[in-house]
N, C-alpha and C. Protein backbone atom coordinates (compact mmCIF):
# COMPACT_ATOMS: atom_id res chain seq x y z
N UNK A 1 33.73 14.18 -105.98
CA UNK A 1 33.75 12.76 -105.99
C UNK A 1 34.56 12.18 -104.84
N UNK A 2 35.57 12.55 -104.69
CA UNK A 2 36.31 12.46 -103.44
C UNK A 2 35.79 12.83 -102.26
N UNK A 3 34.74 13.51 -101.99
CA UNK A 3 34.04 13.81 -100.81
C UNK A 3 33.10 12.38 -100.49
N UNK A 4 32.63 12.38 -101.79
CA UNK A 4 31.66 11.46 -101.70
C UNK A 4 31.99 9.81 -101.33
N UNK A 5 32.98 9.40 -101.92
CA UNK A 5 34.10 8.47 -100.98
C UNK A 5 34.42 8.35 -99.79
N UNK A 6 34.83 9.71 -99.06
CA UNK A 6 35.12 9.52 -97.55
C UNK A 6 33.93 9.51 -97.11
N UNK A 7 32.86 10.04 -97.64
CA UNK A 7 31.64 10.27 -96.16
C UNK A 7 30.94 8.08 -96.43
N UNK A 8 30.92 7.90 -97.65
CA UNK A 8 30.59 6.03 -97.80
C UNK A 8 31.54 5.38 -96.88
N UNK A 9 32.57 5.78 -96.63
CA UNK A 9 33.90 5.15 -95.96
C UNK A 9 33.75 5.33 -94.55
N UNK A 10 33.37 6.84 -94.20
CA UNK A 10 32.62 7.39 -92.59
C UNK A 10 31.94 6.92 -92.82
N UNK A 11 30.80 6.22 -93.39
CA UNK A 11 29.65 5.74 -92.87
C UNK A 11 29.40 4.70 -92.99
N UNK A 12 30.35 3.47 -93.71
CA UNK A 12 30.34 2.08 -93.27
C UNK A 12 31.11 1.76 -91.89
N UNK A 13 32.08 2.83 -91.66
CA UNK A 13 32.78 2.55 -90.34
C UNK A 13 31.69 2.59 -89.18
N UNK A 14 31.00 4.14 -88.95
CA UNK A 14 30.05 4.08 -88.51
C UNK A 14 28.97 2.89 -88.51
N UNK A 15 28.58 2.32 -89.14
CA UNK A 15 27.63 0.93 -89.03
C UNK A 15 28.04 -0.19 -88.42
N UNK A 16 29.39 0.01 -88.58
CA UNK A 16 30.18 -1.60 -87.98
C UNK A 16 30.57 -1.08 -86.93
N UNK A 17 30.70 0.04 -86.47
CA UNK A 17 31.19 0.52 -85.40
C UNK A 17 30.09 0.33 -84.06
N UNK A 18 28.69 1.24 -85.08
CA UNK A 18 27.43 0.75 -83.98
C UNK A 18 26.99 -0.56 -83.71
N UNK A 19 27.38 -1.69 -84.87
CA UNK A 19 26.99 -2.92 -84.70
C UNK A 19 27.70 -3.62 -84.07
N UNK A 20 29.03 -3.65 -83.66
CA UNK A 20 29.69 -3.86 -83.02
C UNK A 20 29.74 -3.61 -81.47
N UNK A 21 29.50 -2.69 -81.43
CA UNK A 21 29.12 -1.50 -80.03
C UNK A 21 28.08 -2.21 -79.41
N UNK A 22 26.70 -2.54 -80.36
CA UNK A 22 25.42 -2.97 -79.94
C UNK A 22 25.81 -4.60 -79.55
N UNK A 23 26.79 -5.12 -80.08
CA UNK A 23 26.95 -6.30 -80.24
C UNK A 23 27.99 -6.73 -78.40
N UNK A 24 28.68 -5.58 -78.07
CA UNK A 24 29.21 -6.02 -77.14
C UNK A 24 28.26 -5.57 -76.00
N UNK A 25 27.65 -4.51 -76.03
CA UNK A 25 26.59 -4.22 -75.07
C UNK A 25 26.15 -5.38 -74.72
N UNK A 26 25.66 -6.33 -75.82
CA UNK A 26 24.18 -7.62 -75.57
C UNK A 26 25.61 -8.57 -74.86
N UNK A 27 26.83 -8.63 -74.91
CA UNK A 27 27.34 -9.92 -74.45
C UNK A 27 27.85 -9.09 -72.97
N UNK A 28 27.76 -7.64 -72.99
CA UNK A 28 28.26 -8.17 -71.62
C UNK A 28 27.26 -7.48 -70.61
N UNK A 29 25.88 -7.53 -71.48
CA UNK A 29 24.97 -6.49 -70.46
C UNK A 29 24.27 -8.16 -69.91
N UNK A 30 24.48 -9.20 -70.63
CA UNK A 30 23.54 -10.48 -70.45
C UNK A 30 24.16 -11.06 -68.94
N UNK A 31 25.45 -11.37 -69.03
CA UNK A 31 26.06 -12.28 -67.84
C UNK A 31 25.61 -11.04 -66.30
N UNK A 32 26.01 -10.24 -66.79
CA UNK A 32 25.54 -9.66 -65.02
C UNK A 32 24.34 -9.55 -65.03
N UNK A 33 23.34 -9.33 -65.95
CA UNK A 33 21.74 -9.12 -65.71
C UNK A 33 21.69 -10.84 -65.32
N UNK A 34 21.74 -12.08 -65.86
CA UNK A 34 21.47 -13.15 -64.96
C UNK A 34 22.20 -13.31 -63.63
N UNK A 35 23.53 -13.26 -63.45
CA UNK A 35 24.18 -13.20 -62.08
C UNK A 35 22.82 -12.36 -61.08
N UNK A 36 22.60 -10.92 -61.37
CA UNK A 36 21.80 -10.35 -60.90
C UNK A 36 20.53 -11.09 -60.59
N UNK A 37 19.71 -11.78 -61.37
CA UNK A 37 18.74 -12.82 -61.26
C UNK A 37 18.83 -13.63 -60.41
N UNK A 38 19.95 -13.90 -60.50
CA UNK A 38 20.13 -15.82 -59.91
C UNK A 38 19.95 -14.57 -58.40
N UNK A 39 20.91 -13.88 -58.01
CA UNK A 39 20.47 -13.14 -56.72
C UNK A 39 19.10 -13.30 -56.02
N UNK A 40 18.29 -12.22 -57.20
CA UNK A 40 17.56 -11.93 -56.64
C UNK A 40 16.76 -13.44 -56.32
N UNK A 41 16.73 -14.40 -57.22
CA UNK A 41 15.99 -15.40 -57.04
C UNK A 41 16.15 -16.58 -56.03
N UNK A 42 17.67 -16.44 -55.32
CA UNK A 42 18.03 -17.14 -54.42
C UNK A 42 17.77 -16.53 -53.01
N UNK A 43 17.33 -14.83 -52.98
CA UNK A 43 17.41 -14.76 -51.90
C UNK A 43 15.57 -14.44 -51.60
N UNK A 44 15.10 -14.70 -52.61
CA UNK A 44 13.34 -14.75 -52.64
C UNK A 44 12.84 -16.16 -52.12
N UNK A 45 13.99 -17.12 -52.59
CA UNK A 45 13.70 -18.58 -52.08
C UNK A 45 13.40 -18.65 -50.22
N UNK A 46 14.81 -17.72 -49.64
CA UNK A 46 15.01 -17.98 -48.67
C UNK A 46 14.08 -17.12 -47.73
N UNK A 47 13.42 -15.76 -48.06
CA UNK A 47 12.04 -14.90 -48.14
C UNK A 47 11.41 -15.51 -47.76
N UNK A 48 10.81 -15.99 -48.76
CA UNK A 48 9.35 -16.73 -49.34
C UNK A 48 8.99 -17.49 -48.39
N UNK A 49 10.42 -18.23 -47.88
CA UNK A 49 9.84 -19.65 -47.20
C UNK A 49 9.50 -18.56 -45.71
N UNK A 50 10.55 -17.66 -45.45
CA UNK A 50 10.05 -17.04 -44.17
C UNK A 50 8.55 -16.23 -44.01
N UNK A 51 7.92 -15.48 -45.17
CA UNK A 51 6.91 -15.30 -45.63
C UNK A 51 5.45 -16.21 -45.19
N UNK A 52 5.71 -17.31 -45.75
CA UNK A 52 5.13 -18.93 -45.69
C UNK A 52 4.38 -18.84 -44.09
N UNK A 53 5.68 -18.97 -43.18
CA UNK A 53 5.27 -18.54 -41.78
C UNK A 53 4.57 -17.72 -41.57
N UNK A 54 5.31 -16.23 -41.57
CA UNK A 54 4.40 -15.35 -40.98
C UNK A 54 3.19 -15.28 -42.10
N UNK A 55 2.64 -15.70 -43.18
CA UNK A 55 0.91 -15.95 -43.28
C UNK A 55 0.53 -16.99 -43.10
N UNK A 56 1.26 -18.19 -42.26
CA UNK A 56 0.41 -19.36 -41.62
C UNK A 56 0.32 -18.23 -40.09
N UNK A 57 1.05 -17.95 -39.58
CA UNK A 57 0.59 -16.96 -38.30
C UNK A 57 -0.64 -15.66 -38.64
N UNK A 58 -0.86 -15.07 -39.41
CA UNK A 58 -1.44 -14.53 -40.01
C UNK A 58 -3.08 -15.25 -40.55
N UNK A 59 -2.72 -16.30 -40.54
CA UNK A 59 -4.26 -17.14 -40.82
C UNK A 59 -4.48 -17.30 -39.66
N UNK A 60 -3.61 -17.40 -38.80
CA UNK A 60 -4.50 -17.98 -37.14
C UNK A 60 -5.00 -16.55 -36.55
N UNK A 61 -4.24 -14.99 -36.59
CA UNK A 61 -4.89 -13.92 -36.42
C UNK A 61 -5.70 -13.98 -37.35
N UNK A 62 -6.59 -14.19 -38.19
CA UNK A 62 -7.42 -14.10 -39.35
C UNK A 62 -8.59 -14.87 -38.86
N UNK A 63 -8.22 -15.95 -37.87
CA UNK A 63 -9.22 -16.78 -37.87
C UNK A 63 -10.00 -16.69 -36.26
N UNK A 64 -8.59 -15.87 -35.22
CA UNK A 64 -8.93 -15.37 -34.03
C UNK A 64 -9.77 -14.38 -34.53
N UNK A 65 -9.84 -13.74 -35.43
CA UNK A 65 -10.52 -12.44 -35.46
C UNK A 65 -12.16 -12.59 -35.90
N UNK A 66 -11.82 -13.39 -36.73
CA UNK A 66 -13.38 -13.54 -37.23
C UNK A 66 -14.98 -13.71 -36.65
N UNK A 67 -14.61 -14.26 -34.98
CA UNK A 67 -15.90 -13.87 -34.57
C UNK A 67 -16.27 -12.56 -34.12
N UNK A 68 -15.50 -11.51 -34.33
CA UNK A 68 -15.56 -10.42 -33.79
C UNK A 68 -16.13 -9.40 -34.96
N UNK A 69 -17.34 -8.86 -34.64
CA UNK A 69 -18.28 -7.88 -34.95
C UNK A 69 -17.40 -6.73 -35.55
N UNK A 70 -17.75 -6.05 -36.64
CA UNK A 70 -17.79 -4.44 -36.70
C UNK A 70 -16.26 -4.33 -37.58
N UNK A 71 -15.85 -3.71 -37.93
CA UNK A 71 -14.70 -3.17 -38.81
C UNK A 71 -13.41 -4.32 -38.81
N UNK A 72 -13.42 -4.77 -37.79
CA UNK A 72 -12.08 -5.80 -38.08
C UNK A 72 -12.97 -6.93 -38.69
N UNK A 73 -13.88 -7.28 -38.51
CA UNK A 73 -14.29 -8.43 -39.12
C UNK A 73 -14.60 -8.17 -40.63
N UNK A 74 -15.07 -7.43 -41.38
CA UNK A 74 -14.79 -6.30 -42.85
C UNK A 74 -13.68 -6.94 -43.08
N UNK A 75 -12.08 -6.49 -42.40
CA UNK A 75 -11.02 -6.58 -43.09
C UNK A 75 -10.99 -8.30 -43.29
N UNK A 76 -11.29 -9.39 -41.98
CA UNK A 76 -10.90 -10.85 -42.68
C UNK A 76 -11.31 -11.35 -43.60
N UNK A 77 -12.33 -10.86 -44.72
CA UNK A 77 -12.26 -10.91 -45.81
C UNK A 77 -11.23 -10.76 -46.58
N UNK A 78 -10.95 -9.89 -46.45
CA UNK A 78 -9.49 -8.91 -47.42
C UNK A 78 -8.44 -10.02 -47.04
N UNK A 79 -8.25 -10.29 -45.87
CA UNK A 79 -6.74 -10.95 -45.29
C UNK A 79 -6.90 -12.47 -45.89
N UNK A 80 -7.94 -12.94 -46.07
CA UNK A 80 -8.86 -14.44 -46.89
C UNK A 80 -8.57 -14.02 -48.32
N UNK A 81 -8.47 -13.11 -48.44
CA UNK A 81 -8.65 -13.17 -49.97
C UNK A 81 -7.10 -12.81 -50.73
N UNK A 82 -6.48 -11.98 -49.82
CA UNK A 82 -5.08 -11.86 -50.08
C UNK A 82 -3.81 -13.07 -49.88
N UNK A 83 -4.67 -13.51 -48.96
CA UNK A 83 -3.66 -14.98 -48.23
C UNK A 83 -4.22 -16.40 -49.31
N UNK A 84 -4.84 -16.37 -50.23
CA UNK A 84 -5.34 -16.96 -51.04
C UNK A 84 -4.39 -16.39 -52.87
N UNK A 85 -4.37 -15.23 -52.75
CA UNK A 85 -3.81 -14.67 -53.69
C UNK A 85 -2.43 -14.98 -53.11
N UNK A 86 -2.06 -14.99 -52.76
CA UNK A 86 -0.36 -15.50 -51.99
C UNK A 86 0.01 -17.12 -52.50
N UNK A 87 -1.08 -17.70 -51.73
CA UNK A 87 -0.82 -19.12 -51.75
C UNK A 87 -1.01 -19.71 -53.34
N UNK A 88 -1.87 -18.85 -54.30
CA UNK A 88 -2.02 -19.57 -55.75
C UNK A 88 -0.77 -18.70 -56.36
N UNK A 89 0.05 -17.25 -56.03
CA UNK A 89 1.18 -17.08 -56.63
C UNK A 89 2.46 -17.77 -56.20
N UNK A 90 2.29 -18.35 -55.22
CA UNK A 90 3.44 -19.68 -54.71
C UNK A 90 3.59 -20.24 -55.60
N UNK A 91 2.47 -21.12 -56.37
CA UNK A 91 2.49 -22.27 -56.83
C UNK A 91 2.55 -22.01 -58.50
N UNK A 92 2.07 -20.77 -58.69
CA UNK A 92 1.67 -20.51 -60.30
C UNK A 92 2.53 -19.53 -61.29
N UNK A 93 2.98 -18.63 -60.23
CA UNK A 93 3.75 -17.35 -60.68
C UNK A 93 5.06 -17.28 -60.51
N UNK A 94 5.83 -16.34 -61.16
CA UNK A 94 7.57 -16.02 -60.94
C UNK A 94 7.66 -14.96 -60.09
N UNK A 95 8.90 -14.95 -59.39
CA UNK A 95 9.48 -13.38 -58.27
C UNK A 95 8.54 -12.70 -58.33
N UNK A 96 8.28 -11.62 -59.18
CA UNK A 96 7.14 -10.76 -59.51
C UNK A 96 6.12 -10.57 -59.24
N UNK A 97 5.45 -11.45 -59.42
CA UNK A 97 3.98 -11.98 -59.05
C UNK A 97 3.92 -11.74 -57.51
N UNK A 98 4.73 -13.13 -57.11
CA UNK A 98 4.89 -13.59 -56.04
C UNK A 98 5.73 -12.39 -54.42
N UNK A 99 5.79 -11.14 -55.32
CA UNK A 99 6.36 -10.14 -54.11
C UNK A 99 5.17 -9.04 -54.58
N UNK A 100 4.53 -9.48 -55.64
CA UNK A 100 3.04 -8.05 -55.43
C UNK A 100 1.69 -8.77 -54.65
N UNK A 101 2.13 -9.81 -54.39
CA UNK A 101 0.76 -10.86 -53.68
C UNK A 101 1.24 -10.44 -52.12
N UNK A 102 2.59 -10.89 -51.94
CA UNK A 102 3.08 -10.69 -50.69
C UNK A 102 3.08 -8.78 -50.22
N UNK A 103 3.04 -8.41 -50.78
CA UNK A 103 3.07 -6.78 -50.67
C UNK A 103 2.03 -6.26 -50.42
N UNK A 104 0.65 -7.26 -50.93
CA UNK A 104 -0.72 -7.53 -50.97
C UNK A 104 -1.26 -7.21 -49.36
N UNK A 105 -0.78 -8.61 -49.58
CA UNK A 105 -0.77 -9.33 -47.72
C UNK A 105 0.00 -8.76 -46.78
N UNK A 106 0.79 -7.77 -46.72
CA UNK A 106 1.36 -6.97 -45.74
C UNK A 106 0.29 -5.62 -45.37
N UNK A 107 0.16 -5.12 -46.51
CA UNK A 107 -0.47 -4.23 -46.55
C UNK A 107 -2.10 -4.57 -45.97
N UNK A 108 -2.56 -5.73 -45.97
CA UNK A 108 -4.09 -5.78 -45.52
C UNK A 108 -3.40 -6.35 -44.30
N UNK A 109 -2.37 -6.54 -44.22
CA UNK A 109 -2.18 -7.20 -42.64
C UNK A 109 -2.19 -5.92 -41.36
N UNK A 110 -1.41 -4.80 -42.30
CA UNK A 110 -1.19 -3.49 -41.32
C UNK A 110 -2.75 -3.05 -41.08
N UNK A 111 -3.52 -2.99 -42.84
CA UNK A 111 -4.78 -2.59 -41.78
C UNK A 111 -5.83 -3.45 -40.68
N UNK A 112 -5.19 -4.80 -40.83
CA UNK A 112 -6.16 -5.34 -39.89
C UNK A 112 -5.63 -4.68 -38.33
N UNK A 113 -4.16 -4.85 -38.78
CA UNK A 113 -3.63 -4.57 -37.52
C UNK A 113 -4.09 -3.32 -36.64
N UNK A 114 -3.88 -1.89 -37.17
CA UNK A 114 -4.50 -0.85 -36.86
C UNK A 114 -5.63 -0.46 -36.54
N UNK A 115 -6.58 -1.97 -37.17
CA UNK A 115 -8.02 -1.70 -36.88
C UNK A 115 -7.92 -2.81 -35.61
N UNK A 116 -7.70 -3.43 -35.16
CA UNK A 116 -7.68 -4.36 -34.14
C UNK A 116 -6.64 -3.67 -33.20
N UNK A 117 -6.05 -3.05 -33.44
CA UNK A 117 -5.59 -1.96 -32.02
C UNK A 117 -6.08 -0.94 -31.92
N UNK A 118 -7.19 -0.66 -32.56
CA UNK A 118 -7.82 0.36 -32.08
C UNK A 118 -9.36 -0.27 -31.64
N UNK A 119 -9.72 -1.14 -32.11
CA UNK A 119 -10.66 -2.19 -31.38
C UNK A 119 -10.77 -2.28 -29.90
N UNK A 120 -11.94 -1.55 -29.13
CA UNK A 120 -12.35 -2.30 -28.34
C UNK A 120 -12.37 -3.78 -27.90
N UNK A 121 -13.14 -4.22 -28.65
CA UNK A 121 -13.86 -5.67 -29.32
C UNK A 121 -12.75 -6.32 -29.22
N UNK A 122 -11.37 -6.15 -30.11
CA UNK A 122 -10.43 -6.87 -29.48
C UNK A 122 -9.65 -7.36 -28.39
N UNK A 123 -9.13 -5.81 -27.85
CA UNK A 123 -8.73 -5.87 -26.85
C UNK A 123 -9.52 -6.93 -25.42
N UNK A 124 -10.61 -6.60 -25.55
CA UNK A 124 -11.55 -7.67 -24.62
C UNK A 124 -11.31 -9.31 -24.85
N UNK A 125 -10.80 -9.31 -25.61
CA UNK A 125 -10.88 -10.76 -26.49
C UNK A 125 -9.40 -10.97 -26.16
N UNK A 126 -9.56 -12.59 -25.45
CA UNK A 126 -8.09 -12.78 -25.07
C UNK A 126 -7.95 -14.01 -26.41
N UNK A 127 -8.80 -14.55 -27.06
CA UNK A 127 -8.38 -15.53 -28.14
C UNK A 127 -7.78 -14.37 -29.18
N UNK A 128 -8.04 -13.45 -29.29
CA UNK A 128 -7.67 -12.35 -30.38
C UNK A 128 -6.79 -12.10 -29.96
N UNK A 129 -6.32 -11.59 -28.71
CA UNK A 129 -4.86 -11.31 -28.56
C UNK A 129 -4.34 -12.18 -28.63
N UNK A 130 -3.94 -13.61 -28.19
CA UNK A 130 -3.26 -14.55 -28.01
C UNK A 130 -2.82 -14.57 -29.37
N UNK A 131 -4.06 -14.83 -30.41
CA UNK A 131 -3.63 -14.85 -32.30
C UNK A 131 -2.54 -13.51 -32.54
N UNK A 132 -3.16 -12.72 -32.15
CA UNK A 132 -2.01 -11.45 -33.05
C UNK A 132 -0.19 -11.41 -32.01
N UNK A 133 -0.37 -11.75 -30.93
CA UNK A 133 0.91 -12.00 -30.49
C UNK A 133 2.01 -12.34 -31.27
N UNK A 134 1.62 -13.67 -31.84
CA UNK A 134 2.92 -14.54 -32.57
C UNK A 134 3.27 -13.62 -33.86
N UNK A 135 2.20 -13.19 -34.20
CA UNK A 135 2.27 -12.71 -35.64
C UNK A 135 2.91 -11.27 -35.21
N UNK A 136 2.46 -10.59 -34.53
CA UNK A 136 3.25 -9.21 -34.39
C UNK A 136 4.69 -9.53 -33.78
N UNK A 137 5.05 -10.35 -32.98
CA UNK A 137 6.04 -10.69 -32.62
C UNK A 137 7.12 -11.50 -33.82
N UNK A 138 6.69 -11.98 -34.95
CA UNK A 138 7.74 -12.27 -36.04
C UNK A 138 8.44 -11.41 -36.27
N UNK A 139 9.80 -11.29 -36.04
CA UNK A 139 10.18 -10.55 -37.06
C UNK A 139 11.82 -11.30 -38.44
N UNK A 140 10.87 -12.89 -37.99
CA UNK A 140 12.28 -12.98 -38.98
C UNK A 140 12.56 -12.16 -40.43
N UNK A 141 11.15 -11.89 -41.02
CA UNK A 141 11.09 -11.90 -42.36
C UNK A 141 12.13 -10.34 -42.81
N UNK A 142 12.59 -9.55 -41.42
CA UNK A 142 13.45 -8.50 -41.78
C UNK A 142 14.86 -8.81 -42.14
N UNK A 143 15.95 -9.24 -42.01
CA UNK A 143 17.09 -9.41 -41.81
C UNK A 143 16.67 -9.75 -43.62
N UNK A 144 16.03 -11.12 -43.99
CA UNK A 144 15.60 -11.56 -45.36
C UNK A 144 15.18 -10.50 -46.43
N UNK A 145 14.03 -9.89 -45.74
CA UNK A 145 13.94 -8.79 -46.86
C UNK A 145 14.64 -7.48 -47.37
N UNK A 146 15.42 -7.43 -46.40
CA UNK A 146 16.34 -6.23 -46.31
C UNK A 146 17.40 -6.93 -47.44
N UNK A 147 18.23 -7.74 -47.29
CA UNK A 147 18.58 -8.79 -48.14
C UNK A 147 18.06 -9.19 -49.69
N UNK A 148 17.05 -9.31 -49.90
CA UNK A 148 15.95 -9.29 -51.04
C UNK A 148 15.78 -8.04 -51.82
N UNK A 149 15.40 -6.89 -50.86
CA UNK A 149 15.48 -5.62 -51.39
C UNK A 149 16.92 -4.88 -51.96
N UNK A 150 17.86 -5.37 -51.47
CA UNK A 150 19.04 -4.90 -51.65
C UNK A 150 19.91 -5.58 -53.38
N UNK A 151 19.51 -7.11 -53.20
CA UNK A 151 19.78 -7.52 -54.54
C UNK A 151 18.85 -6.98 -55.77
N UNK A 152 17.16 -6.53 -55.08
CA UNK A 152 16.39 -6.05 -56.11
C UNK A 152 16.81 -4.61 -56.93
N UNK A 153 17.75 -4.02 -56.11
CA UNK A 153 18.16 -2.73 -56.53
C UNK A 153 19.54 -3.03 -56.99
N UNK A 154 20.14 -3.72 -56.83
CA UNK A 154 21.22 -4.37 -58.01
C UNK A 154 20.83 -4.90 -58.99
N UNK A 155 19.72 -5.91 -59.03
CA UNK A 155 19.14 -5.83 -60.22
C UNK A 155 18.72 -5.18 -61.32
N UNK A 156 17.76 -4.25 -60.48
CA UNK A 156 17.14 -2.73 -61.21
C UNK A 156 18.28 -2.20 -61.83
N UNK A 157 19.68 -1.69 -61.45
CA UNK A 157 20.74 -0.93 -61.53
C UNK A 157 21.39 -1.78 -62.77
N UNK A 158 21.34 -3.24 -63.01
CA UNK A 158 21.65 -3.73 -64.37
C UNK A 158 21.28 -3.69 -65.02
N UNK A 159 19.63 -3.58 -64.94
CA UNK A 159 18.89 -2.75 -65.79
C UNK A 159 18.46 -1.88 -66.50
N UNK A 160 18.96 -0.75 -66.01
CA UNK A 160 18.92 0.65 -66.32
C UNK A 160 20.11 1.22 -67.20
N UNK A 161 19.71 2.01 -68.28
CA UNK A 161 20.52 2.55 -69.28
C UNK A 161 19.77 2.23 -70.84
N UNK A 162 19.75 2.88 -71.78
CA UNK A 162 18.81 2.76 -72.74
C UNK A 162 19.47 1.52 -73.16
N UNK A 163 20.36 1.12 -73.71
CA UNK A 163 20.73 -0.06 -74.27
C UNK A 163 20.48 -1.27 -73.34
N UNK A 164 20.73 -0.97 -71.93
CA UNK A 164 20.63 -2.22 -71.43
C UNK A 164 18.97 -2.48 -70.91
N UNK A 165 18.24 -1.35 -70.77
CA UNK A 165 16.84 -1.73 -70.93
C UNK A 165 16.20 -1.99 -71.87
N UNK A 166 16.29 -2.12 -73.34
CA UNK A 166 16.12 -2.58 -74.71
C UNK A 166 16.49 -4.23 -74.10
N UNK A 167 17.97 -4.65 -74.09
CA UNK A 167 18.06 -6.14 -73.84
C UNK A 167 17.56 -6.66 -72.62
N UNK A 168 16.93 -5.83 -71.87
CA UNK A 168 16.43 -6.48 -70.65
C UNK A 168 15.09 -6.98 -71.04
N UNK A 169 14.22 -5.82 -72.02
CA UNK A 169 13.14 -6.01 -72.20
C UNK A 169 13.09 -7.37 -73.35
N UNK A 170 14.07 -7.90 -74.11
CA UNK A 170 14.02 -8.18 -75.23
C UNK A 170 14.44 -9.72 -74.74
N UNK A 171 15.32 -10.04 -73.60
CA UNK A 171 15.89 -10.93 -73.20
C UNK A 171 15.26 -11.57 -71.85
N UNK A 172 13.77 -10.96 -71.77
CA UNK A 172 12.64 -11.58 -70.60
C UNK A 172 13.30 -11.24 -69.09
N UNK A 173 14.05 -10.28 -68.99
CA UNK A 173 14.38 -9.32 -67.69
C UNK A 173 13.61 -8.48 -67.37
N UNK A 174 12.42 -9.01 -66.51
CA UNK A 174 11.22 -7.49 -66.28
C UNK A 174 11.99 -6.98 -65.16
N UNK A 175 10.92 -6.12 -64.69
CA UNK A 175 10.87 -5.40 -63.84
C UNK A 175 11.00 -6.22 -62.28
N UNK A 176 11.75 -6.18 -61.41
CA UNK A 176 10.83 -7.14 -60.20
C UNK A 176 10.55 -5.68 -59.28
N UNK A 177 9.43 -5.61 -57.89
CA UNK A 177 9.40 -5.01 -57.06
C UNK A 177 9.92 -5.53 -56.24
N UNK A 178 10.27 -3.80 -55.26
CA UNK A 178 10.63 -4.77 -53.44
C UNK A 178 10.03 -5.03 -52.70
N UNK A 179 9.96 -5.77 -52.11
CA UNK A 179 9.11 -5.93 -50.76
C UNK A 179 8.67 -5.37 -50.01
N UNK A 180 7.57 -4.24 -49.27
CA UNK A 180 7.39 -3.41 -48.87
C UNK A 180 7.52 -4.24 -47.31
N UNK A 181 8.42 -3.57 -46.37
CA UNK A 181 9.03 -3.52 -45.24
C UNK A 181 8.23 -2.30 -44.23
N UNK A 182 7.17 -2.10 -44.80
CA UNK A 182 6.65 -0.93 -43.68
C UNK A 182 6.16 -1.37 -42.28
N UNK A 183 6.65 -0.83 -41.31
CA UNK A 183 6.42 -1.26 -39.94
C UNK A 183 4.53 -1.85 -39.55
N UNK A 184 4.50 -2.83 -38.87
CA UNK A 184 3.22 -2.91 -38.49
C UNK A 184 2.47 -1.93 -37.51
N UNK A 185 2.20 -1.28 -37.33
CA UNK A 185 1.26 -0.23 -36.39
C UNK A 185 1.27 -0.98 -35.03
N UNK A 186 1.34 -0.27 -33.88
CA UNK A 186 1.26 -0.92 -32.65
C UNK A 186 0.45 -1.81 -32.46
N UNK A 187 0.73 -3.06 -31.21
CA UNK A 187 -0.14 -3.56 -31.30
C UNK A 187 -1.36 -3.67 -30.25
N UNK A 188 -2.22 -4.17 -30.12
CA UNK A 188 -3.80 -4.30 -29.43
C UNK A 188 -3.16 -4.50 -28.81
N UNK A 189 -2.87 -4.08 -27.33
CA UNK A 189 -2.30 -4.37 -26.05
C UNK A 189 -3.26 -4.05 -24.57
C-alpha cells in the first residue's frame, strides 16, 4: 500500500512537471519564433522591392527576346508565365509563396539566360543584347538576399526541436524557403 502511494505521488509530480515544462516551452519558444518573423519579414520587404526591379528588367529581356526564332523564344513563355506568377504572389500571398514564385523566376531566368548565350540568333541581335545587359548587370538583389537567407536560417533554427516544431506548427509558423542565389550563366557577349 505504501508503494502504491509513492508511485500516485511520482506520478502526479510527473504530470505537473510535464505540464509545466510544456507550458514554459510555449511561452518562451513563442517570443523568439515572432522576433524571428518580424526578421525574416522585414528583410523580404526590403528583397522584394529589389526583386520588383530586376523582373521589370527581366520583362524588357523577355520582350527583347521574343522576336527571336527557335529555343529562346520556347523559354518567353515560361519567363511570361513565371513573371505573372510573381506579380499575383505580390499582391495575394505571404513570404512563402512569394520566395517560391521568385525562385520560380530565377530559375527560368538562368535558363533563358544560358539559352540566349548560347544563341546564335541572339548574339546577332543588338536589341537582345542591349535587353539582357541591364538585367545581367543587376546585382543589387545580392547583398539583400544574402541578408534574407541568413534571417531564414535563424528562423528555421527557432523552429527546430520536437517541442518547438509542434508550437510552430500549431501557432501558424510554417516553413519559409531561401531564396535561391545561384549565379546567372555567362552572358551572350
Amino acid at each position: 500500500m505504501h508503494v502504491l502511494r509513492v508511485v500516485r505521488v511520482l506520478l502526479a509530480v510527473l504530470i505537473v512537471a510535464a505540464v509545466v515544462g510544456a507550458g514554459s516551452s510555449v511561452l518562451s519558444a513563442r517570443p523568439d519564433l515572432q522576433k524571428a518573423k518580424r526578421n525574416v519579414d522585414s528583410s523580404w520587404s526590403v528583397l522584394a522591392s529589389r526583386l520588383d526591379h530586376r523582373y521589370e528588367l527581366l520583362s524588357k529581356v523577355d520582350d527583347g527576346l521574343r522576336p527571336i526564332a527557335g529555343p529562346v523564344h520556347a523559354l518567353v513563355g515560361d519567363v511570361d508565365g513565371a513573371l505573372a506568377q510573381w506579380r499575383d504572389s505580390r499582391t495575394h500571398s505571404g513570404v512563402a509563396a512569394q520566395v517560391g514564385a521568385a525562385n520560380n523566376v530565377e530559375a527560368v531566368a538562368r535558363r533563358l539566360v544560358a539559352t540566349a548565350s548560347a544563341s546564335p540568333r541572339v548574339r546577332n541581335s543588338a536589341a537582345a543584347l542591349t535587353a539582357l545587359s541591364p538585367f545581367l548587370a543587376d546585382t543589387a538583389r545580392a547583398d539583400a538576399a544574402a541578408g534574407f537567407n541568413q534571417n531564414v536560417a535563424s528562423y528555421e533554427q527557432e523552429r527546430r526541436g520536437p517541442a518547438r516544431t509542434l508550437i510552430a506548427s500549431v501557432l501558424g509558423d510554417d516553413s519559409i524557403p531561401i531564396l535561391d542565389t545561384t549565379a546567372m550563366p555567362s552572358s551572350a557577349s
